[in-house]
Protein backbone atom coordinates (compact mmCIF):
# COMPACT_ATOMS: atom_id res chain seq x y z
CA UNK A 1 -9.13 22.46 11.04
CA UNK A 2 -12.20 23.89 9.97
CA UNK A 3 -14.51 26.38 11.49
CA UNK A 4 -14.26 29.92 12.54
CA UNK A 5 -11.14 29.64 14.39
CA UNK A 6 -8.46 28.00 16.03
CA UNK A 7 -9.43 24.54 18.06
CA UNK A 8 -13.44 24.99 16.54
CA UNK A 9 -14.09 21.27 16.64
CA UNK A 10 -12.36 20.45 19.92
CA UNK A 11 -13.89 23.60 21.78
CA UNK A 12 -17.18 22.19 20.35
CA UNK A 13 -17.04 18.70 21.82
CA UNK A 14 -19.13 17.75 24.69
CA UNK A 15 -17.34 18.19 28.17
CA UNK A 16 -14.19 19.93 26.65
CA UNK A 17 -13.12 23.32 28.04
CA UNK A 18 -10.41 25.16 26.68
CA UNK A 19 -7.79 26.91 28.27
CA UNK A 20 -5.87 29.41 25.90
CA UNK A 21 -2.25 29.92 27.18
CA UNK A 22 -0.54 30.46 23.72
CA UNK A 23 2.33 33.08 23.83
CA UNK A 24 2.38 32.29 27.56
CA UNK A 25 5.82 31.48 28.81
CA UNK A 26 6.42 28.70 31.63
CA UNK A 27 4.72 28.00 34.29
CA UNK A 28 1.79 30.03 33.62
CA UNK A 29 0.50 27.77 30.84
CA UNK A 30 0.29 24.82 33.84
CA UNK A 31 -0.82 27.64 36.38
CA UNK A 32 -3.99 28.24 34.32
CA UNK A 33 -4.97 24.40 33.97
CA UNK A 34 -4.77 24.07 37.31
CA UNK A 35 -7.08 27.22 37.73
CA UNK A 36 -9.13 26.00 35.46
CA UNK A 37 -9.28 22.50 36.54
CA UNK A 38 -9.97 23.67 40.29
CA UNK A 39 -13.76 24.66 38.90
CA UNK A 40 -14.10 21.66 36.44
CA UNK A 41 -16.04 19.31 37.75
CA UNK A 42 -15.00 15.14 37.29
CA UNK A 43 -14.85 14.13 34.19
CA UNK A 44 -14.24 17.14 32.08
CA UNK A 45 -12.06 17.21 29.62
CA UNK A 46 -9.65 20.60 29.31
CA UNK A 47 -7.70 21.23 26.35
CA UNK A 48 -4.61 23.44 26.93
CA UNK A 49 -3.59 25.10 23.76
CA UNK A 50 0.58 26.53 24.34
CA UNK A 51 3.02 27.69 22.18
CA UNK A 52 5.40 27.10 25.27
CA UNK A 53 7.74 24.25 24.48
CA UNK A 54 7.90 23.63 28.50
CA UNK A 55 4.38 22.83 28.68
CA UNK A 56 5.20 19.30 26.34
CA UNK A 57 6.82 17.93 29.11
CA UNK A 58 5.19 20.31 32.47
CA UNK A 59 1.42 19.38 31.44
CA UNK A 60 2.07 15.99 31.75
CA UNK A 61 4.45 16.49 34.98
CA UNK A 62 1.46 18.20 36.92
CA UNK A 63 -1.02 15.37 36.14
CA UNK A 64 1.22 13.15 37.75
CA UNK A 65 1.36 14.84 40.20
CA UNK A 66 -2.27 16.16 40.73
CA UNK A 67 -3.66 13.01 40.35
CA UNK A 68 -5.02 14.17 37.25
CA UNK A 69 -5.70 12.00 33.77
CA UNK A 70 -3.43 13.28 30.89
CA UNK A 71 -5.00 12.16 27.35
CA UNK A 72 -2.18 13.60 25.02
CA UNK A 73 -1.30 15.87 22.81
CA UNK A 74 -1.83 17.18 19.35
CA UNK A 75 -0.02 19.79 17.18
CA UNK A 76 -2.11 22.28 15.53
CA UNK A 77 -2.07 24.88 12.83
CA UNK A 78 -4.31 27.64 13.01
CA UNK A 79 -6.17 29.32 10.22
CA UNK A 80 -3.34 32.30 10.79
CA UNK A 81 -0.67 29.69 10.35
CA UNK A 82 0.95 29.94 13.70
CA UNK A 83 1.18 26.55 15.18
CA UNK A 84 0.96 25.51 18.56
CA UNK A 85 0.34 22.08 20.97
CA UNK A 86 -3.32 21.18 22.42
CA UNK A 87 -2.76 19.26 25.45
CA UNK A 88 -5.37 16.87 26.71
CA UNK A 89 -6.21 16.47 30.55
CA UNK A 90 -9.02 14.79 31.98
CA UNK A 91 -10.47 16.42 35.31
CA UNK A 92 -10.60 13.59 37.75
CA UNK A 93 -10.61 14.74 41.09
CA UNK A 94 -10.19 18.73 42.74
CA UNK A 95 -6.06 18.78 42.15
């Protein structure tokens, strides 16, 4: 990626919000989207960025269960090196 740091382009893209939970261990990468999609309003789109293996499989869990649109995921490497996962959700609805 280019740009001045980690997720530039993404964090740059109309409607996206970006929640940083990298070195955060499970559940608070999941507790955070949901904080954070709480204030979003319908229609936003929040990137998760985790270096939590758990969230792979707990992002898309709590959409499920929230009602909530998961888009996907993406692996990333910053311009440090250190890689980590940018999950997709799309804000449909308070969760």
């Amino acid at each position: 990626m280019s740009g001045t740091g980690p997720g530039t382009a993404a964090a740059h893209e109309r409607d996206v919000e970006v929640v940083d939970a990298r070195g955060l261990a499970c559940p608070v990468p999941v507790i955070r989207l949901a904080q954070h999609a709480r204030d979003a309003s319908p229609g936003t789109v929040v990137e998760v960025w985790a270096t939590d293996a758990a969230a792979a499989a707990d992002v898309p869990a709590w959409c499920r269960m929230r009602g909530q649109d998961y888009l996907g995921a993406r692996s990333v490497t910053a311009d440090d090196g250190n890689s980590y996962a940018a999950y997709r959700v799309r804000v449909t609805a308070p969760p």
